[in-house]
N, C-alpha and C. Protein backbone atom coordinates (compact mmCIF):
# COMPACT_ATOMS: atom_id res chain seq x y z
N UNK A 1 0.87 -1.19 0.00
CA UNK A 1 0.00 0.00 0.00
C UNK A 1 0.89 1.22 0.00
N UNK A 2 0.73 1.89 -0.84
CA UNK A 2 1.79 3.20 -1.33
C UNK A 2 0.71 4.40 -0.59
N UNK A 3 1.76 5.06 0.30
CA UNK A 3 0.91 6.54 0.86
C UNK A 3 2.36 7.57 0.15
N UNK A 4 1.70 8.76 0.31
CA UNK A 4 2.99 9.74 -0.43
C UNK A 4 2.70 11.12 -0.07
N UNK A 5 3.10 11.87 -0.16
CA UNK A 5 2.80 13.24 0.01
C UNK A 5 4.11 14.43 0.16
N UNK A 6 3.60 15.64 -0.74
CA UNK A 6 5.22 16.30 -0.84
C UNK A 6 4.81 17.41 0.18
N UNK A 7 6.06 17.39 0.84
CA UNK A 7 5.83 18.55 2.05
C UNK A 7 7.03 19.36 1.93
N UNK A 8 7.10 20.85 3.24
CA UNK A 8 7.70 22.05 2.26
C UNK A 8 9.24 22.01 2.46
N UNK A 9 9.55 20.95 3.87
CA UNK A 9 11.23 20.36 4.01
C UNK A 9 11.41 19.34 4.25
N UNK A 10 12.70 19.07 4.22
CA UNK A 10 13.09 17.89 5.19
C UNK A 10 13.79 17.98 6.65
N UNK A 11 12.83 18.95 7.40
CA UNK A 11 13.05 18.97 8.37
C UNK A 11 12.41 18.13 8.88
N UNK A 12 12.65 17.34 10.46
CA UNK A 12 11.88 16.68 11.07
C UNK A 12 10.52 16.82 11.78
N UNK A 13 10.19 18.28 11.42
CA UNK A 13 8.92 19.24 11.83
C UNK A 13 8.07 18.57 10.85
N UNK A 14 8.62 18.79 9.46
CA UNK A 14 7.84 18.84 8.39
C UNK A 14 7.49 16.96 7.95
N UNK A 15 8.92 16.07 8.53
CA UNK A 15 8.43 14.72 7.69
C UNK A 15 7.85 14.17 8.92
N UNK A 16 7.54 14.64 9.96
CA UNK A 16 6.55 13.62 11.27
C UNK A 16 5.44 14.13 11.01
N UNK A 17 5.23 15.60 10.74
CA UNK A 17 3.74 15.81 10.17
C UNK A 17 3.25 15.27 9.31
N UNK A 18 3.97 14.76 8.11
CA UNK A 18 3.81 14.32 7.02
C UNK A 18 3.22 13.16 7.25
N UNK A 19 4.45 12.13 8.66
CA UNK A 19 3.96 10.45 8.98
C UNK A 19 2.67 10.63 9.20
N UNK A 20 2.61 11.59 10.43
CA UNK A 20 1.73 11.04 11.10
C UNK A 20 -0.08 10.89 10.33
N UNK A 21 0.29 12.27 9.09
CA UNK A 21 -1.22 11.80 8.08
C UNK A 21 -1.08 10.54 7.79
N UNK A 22 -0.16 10.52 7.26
CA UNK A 22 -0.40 8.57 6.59
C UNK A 22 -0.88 7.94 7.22
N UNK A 23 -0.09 8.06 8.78
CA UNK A 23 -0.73 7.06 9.98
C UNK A 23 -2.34 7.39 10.32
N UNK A 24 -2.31 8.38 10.25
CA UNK A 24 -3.95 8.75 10.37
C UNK A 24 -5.06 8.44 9.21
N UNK A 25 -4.34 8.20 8.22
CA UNK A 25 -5.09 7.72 7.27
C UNK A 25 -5.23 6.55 7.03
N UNK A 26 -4.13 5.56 7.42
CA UNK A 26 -4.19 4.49 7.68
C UNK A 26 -4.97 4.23 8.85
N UNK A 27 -4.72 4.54 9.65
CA UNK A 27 -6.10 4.03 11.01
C UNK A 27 -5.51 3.38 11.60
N UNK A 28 -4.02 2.87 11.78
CA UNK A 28 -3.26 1.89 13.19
C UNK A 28 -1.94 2.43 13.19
N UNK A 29 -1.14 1.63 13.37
CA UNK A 29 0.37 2.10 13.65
C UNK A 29 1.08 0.62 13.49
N UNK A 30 2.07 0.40 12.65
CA UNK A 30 2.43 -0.78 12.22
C UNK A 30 3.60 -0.70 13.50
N UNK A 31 3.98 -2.12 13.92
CA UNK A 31 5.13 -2.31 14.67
C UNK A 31 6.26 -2.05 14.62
N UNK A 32 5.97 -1.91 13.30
CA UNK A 32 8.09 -1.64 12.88
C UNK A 32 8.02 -0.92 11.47
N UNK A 33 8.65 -0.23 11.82
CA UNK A 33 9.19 0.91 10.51
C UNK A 33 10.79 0.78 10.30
N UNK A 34 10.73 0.91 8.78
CA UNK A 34 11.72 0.59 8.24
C UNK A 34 12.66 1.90 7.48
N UNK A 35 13.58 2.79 7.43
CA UNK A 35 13.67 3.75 7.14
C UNK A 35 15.57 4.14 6.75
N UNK A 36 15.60 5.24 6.24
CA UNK A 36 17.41 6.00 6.27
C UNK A 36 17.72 6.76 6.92
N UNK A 37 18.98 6.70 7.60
CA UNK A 37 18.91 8.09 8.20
C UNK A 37 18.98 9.54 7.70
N UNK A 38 18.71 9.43 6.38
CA UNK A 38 18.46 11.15 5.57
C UNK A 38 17.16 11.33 5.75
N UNK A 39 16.14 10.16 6.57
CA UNK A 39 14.73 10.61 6.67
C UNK A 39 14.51 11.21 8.22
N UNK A 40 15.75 11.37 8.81
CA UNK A 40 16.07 12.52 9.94
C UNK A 40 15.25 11.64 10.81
N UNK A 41 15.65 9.86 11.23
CA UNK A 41 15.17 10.09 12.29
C UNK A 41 16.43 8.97 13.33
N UNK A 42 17.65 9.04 12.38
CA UNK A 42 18.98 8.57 13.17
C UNK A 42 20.15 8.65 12.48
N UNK A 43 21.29 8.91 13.28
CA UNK A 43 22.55 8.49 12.62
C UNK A 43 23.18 7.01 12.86
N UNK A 44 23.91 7.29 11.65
CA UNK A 44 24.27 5.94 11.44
C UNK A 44 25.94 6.48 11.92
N UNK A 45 26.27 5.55 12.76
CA UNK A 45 27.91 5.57 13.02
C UNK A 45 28.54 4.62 13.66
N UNK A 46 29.76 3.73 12.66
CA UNK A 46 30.79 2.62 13.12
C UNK A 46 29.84 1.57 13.70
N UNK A 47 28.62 1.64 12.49
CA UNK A 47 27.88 0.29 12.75
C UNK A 47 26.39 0.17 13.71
N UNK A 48 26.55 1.34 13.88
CA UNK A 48 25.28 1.63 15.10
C UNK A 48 24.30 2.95 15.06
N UNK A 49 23.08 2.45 14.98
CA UNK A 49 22.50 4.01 14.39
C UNK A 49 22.00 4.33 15.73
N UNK A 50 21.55 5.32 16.01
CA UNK A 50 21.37 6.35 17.40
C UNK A 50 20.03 7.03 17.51
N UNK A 51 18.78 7.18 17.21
CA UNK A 51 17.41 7.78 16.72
C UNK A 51 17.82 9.03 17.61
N UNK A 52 17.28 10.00 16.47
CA UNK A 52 17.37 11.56 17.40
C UNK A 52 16.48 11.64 18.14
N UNK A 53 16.75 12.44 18.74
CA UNK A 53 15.02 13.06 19.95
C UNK A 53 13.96 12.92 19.79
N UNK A 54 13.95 13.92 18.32
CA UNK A 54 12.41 13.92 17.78
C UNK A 54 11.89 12.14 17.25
N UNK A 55 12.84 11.75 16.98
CA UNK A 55 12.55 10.08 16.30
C UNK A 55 12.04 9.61 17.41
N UNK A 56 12.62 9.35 18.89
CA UNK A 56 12.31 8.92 19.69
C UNK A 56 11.05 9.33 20.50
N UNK A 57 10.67 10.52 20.58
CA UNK A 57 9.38 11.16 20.94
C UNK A 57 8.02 10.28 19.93
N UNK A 58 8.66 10.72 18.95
CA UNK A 58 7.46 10.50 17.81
C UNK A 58 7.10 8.77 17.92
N UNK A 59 8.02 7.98 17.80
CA UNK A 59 7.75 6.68 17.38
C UNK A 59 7.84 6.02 19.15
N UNK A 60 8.08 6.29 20.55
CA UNK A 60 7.08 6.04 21.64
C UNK A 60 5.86 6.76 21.87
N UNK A 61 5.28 7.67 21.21
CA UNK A 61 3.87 8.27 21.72
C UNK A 61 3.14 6.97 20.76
N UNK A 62 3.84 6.41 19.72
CA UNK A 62 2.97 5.83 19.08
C UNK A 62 2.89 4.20 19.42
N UNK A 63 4.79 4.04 19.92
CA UNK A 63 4.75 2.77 20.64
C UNK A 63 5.24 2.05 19.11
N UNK A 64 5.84 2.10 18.88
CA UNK A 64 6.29 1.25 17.62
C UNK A 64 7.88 1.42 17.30
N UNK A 65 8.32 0.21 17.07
CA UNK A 65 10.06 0.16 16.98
C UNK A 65 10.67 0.49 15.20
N UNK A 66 11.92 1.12 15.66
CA UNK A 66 12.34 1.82 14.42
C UNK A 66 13.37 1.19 13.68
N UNK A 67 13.71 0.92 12.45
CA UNK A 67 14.49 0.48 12.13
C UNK A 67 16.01 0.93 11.19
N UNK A 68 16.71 1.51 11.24
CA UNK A 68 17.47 2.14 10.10
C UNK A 68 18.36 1.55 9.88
N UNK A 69 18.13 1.55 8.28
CA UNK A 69 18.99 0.41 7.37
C UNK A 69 20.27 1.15 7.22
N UNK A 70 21.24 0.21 7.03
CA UNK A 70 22.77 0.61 6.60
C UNK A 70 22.77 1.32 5.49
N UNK A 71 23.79 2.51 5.44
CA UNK A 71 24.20 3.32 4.25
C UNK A 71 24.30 2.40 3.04
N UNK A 72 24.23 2.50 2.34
CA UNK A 72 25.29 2.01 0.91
C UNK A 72 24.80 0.26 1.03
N UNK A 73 23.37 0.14 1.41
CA UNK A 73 23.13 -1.08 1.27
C UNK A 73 21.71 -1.42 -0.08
N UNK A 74 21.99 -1.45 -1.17
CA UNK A 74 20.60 -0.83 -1.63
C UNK A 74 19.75 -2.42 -1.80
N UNK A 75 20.60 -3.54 -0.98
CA UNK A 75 19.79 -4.72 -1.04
C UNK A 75 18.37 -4.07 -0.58
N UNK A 76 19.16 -3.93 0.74
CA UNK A 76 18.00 -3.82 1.95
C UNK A 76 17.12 -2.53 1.48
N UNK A 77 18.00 -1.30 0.88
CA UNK A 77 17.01 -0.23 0.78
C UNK A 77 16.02 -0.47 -0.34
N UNK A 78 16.22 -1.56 -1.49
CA UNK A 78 15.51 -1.67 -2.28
C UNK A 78 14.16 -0.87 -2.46
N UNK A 79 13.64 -1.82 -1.60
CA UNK A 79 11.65 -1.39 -1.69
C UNK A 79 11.61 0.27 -1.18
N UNK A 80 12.12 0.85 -0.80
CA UNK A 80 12.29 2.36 -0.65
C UNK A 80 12.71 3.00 -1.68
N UNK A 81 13.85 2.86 -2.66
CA UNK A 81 13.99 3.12 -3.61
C UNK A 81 13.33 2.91 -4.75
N UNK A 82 12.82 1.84 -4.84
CA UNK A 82 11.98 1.44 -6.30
C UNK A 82 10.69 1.84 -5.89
N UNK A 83 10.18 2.83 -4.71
CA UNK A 83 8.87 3.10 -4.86
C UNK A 83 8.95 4.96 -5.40
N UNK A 84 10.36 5.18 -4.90
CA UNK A 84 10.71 6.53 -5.45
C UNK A 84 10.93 6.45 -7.02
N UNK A 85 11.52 5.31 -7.23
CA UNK A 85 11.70 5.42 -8.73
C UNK A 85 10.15 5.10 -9.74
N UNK A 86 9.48 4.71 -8.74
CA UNK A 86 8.05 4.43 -9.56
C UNK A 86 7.64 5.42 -9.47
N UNK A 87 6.82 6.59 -8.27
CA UNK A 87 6.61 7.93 -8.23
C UNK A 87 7.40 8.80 -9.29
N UNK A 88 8.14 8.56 -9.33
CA UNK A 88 9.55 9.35 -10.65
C UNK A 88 8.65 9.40 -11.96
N UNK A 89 8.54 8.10 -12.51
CA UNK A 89 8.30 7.38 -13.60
C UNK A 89 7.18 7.19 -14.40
N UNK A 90 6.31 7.44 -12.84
CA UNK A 90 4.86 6.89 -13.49
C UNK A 90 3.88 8.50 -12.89
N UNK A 91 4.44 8.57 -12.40
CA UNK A 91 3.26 9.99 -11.72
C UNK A 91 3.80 11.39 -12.13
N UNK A 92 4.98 11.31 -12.33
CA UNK A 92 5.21 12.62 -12.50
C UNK A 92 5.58 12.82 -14.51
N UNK A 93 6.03 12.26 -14.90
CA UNK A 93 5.91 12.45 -16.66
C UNK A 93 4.45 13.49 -17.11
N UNK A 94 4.72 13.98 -17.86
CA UNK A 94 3.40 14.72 -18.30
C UNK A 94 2.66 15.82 -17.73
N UNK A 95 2.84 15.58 -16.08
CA UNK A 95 2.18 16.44 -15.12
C UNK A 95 2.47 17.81 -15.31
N UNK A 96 1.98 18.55 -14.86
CA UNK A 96 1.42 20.70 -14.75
C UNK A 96 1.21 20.47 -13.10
N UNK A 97 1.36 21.20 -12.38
CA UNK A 97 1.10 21.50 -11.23
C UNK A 97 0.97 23.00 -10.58
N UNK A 98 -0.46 23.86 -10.10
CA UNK A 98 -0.19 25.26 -9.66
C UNK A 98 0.47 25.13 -8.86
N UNK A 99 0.53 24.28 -7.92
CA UNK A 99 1.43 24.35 -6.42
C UNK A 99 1.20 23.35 -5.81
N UNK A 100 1.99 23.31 -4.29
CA UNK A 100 2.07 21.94 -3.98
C UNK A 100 0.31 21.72 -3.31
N UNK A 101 -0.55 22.30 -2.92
CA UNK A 101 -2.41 21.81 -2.64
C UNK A 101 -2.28 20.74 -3.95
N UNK A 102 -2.14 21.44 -5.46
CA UNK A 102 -2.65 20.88 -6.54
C UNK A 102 -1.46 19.79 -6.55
N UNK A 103 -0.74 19.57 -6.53
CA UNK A 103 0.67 18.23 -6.65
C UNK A 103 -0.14 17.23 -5.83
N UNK A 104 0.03 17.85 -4.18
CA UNK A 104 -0.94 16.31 -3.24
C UNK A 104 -2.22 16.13 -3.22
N UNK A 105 -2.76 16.54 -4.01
CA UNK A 105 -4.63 16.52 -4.85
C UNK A 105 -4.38 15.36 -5.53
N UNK A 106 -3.27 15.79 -6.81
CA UNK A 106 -2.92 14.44 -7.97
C UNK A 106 -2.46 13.54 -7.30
N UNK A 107 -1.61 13.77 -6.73
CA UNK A 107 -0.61 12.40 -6.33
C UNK A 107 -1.41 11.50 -5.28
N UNK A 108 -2.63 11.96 -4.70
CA UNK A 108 -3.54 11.43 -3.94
C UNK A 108 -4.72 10.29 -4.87
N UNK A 109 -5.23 11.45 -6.04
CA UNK A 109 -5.80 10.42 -6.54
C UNK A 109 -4.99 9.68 -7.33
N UNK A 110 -3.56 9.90 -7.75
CA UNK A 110 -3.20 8.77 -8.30
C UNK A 110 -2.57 7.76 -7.69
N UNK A 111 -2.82 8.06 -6.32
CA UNK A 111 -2.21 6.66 -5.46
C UNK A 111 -3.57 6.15 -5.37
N UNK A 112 -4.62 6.50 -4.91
CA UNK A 112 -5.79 5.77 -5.14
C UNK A 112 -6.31 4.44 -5.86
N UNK A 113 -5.62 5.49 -7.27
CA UNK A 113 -5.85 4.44 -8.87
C UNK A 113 -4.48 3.11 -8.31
N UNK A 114 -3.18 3.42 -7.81
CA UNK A 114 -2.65 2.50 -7.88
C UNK A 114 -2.60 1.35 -6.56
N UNK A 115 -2.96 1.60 -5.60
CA UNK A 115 -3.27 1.40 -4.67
C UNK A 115 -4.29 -0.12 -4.74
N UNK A 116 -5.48 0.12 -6.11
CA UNK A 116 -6.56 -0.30 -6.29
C UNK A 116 -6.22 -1.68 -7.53
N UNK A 117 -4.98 -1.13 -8.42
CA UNK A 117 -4.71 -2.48 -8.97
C UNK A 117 -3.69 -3.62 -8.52
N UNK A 118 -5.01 -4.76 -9.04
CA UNK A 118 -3.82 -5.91 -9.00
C UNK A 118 -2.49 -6.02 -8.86
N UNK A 119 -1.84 -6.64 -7.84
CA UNK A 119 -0.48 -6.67 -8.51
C UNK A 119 -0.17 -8.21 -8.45
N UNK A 120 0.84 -8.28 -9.05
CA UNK A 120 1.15 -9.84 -9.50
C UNK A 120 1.80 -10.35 -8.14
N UNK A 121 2.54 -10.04 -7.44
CA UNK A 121 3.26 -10.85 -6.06
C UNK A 121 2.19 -11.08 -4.99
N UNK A 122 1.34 -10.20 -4.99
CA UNK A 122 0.26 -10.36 -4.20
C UNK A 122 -0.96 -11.47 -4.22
N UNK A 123 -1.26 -11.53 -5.69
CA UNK A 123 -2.56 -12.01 -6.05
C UNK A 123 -4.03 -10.97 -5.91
N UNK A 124 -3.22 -9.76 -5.36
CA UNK A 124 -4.79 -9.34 -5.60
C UNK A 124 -4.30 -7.51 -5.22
N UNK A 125 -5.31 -6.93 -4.93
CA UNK A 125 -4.73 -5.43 -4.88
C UNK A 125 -4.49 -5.05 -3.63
N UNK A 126 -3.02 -3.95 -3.58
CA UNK A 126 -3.87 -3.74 -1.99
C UNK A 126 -4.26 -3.12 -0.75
N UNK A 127 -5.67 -2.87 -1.62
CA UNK A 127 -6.76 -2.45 -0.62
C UNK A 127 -8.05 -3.54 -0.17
N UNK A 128 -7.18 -5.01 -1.01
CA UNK A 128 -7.80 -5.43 -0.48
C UNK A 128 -7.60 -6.50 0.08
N UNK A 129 -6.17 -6.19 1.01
CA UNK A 129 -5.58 -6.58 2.04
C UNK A 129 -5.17 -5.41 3.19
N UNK A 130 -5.65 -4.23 3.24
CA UNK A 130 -4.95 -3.32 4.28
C UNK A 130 -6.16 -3.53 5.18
N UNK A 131 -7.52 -3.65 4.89
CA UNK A 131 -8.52 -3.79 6.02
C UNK A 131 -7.73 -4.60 7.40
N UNK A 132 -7.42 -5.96 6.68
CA UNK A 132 -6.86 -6.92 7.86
C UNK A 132 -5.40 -6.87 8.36
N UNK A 133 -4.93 -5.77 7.10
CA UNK A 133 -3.19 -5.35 7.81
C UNK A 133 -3.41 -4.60 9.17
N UNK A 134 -4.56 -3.69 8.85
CA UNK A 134 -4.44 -2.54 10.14
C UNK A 134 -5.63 -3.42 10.97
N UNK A 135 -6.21 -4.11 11.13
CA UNK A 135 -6.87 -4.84 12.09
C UNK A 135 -5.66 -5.45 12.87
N UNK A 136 -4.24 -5.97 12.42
CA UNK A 136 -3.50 -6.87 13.28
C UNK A 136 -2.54 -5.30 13.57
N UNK A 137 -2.93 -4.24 13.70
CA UNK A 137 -1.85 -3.24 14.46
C UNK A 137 -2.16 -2.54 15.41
N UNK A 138 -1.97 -2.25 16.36
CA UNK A 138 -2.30 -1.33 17.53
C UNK A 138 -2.98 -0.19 16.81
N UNK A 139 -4.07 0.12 17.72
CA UNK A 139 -4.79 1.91 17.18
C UNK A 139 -3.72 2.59 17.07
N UNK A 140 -4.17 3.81 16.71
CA UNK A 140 -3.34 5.00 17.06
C UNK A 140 -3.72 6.03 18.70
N UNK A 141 -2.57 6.55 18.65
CA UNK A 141 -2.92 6.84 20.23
C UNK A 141 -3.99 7.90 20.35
N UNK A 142 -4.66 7.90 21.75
CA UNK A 142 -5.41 8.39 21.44
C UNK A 142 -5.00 10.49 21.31
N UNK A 143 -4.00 10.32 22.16
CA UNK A 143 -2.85 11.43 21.93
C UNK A 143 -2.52 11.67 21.40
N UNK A 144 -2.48 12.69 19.92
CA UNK A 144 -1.80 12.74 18.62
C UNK A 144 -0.18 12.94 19.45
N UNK A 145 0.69 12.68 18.95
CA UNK A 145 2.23 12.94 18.87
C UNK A 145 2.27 14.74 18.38
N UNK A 146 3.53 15.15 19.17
CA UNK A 146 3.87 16.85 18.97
C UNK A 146 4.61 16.83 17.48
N UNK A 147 3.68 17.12 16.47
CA UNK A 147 4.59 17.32 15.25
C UNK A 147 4.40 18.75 14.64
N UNK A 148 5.30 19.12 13.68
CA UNK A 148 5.18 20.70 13.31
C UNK A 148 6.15 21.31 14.02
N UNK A 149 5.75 22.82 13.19
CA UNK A 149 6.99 23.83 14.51
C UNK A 149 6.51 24.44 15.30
N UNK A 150 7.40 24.65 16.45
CA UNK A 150 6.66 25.45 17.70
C UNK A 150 7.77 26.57 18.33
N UNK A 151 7.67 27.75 18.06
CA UNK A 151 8.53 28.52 18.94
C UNK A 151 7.76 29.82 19.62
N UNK A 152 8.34 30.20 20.67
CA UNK A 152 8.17 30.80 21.21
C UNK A 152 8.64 32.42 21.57
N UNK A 153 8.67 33.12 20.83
CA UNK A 153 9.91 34.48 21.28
C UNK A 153 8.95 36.03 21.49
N UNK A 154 9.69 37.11 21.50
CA UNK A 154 9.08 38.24 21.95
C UNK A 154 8.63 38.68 20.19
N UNK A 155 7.64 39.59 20.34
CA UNK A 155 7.76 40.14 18.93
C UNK A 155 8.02 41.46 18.93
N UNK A 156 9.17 41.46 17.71
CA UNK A 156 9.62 43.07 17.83
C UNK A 156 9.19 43.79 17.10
N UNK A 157 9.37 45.22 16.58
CA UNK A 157 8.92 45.70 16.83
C UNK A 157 8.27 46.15 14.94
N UNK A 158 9.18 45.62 14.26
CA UNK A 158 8.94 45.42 12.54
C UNK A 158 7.40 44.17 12.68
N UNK A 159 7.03 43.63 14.22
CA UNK A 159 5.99 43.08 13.76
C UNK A 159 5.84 41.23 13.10
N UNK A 160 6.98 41.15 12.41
CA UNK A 160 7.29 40.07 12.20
C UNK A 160 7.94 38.80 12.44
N UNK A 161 7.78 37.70 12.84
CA UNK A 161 8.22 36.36 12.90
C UNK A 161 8.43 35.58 11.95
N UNK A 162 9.83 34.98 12.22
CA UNK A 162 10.26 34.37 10.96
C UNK A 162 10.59 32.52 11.38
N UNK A 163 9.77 31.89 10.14
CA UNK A 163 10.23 30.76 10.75
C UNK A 163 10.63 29.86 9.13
N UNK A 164 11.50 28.99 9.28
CA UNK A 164 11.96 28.41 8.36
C UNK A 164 12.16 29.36 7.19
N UNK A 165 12.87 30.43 7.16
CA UNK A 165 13.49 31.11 6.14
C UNK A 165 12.67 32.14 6.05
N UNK A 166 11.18 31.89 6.30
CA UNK A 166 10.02 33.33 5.87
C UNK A 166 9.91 34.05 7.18
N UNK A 167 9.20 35.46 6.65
CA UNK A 167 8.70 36.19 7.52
C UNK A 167 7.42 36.37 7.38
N UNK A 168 6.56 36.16 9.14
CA UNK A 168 5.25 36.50 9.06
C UNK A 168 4.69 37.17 9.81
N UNK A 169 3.75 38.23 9.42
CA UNK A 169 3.35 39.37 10.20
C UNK A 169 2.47 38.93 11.37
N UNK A 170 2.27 39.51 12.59
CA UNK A 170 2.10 39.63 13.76
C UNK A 170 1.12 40.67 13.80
N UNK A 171 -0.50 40.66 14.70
CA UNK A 171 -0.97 42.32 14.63
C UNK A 171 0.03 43.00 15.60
N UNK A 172 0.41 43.92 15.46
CA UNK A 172 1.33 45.11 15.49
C UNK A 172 0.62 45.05 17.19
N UNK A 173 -0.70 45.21 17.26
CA UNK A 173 -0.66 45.23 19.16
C UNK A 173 -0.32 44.74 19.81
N UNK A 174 0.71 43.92 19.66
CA UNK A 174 1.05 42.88 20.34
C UNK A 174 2.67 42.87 20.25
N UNK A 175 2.90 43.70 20.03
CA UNK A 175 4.21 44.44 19.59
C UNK A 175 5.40 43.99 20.93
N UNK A 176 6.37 43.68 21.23
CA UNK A 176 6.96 43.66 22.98
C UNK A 176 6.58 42.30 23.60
N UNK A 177 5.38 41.71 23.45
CA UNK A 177 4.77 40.70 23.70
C UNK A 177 5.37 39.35 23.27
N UNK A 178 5.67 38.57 24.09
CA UNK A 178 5.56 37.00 23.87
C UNK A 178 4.69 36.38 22.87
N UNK A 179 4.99 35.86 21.90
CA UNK A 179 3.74 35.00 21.32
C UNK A 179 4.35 33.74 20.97
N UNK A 180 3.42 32.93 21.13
CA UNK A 180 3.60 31.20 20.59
C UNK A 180 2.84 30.80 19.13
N UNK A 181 4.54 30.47 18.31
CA UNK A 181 4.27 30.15 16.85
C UNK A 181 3.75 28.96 16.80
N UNK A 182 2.95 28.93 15.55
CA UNK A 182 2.60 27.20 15.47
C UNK A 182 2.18 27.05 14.44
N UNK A 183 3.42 25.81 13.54
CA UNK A 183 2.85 25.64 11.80
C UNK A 183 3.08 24.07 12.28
N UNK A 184 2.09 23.92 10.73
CA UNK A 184 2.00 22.51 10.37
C UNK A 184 1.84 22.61 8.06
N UNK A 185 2.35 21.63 8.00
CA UNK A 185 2.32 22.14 6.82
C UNK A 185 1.67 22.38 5.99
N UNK A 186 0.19 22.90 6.41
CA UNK A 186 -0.34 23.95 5.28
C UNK A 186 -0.82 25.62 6.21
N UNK A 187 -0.31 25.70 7.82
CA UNK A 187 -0.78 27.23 8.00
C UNK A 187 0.52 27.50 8.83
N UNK A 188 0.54 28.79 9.30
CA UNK A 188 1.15 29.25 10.18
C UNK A 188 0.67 30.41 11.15
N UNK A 189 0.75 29.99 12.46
CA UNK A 189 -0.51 30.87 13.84
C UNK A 189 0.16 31.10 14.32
N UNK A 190 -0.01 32.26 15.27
CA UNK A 190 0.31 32.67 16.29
C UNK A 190 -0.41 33.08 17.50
N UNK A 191 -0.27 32.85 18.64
CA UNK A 191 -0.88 33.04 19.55
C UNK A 191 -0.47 34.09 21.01
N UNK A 192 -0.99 34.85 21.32
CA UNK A 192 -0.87 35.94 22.57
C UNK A 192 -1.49 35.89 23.54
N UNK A 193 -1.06 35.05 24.41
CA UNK A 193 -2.15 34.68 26.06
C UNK A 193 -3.03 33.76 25.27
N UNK A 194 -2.95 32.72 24.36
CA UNK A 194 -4.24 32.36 24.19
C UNK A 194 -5.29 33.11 22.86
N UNK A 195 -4.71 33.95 22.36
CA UNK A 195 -5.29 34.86 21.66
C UNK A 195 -4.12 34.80 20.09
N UNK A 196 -5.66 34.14 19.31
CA UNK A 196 -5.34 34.28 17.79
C UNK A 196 -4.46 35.61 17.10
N UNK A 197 -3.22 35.47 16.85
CA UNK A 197 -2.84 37.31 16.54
C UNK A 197 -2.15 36.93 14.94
N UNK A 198 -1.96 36.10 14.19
CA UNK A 198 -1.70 35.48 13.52
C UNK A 198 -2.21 34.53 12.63
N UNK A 199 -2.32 34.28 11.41
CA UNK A 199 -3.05 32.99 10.94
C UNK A 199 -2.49 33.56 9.02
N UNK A 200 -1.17 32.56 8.43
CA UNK A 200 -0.93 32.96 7.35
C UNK A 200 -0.89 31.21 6.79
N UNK A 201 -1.24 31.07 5.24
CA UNK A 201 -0.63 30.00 4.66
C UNK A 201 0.90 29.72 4.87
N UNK A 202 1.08 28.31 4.64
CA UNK A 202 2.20 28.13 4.55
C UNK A 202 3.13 28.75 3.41
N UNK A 203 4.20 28.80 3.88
CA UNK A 203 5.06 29.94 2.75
C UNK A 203 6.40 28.55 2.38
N UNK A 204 6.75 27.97 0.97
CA UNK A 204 7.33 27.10 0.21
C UNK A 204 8.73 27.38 0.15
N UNK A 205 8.52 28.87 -1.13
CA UNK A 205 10.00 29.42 -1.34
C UNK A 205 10.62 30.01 0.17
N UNK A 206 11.63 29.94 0.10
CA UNK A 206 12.08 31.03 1.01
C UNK A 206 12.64 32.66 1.02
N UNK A 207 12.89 33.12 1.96
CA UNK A 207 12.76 34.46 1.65
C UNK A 207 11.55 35.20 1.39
N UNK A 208 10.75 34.99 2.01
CA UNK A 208 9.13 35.65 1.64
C UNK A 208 8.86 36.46 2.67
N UNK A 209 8.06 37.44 3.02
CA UNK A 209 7.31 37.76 3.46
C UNK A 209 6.08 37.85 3.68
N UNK A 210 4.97 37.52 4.67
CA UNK A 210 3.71 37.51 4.67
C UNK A 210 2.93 38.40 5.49
């Protein structure tokens, strides 16, 4: 079962938000995940990989063990690679895209369409084997996991907060004031005591202002 979705980094803000839709769309939490460490959630060193913080937060709220495959092994990385090289190959040729809403619109229904055919190792398609995949996996918690960005600082006095390369405006009354940022990857909020002072789309390129 192929899930996919393009998000605006590869920061670890941006690819646990990313998991955790899949996981939510999937409806359980599989036992073991299989992964690289360029998917930011360990290093690999003199034989022993190490899960960062955020890896470790994310994958105990959910209770599920992690796995990261050796560098320069593309036995093992195979099925990770040949699903990138199929996305490559088969979804993207031909395509127009306004932006990334319209990219994970397509790439949604065209995982749908593929999702839905036959395949030959299987005997059958599959969706219509994930009913009983996610019946044998633990729910999901009932606690979503802390994903996205979160900071906290004063706002000065230009009004603006900048997070991942952009700048975003602040109402100006609130000028001196503490506020708590908070994106996920399609908005970006801010908050003052509790109080909405903020609310912009997500910003892609960098260097922007909003």
């Amino acid at each position: 079962m192929l899930f996919a979705r393009l998000v605006p980094t590869r920061a670890a803000a941006d690819l646990y938000a990313g998991w955790w839709l899949h996981l939510s769309r999937l409806g359980g939490v599989p036992r073991c995940w299989c992964g690289t460490a360029r998917a930011r959630s360990a290093e690999y060193n003199r034989g022993r990989n190490k899960l960062t913080g955020e890896c470790q937060v994310f994958r105990g709220t959910l209770g599920a063990r992690v796995v990261v495959l050796r560098p320069r092994d593309p036995e093992a990385k195979g099925v990770i690679e040949r699903v990138h090289d199929y996305l490559e190959r088969s979804f993207l040729p031909g395509r127009t895209f306004t932006g990334p809403d319209d990219f994970n619109t397509q790439l949604q229904v065209w995982l749908d369409l593929v999702n839905a055919r036959r395949r030959r190792a299987l005997g059958c398609a599959p969706v219509d084997r994930i009913v009983a995949d996610t019946a044998a996996m633990p729910p999901l918690s009932p606690a979503p996991p802390a994903t996205g960005w979160r900071l906290s600082t004063r706002l000065p006095r230009d009004f603006y907060v900048r997070l991942d390369g952009n700048d975003y405006s602040v109402h100006p009354s609130v000028i001196g004031r503490r506020v708590e940022v908070i994106a996920d990857l399609d908005r970006v909020q801010a908050f003052c005591e509790g109080r909405l002072v903020a609310d912009h789309p997500r910003l892609w390129a960098p260097g922007i202002r909003a």
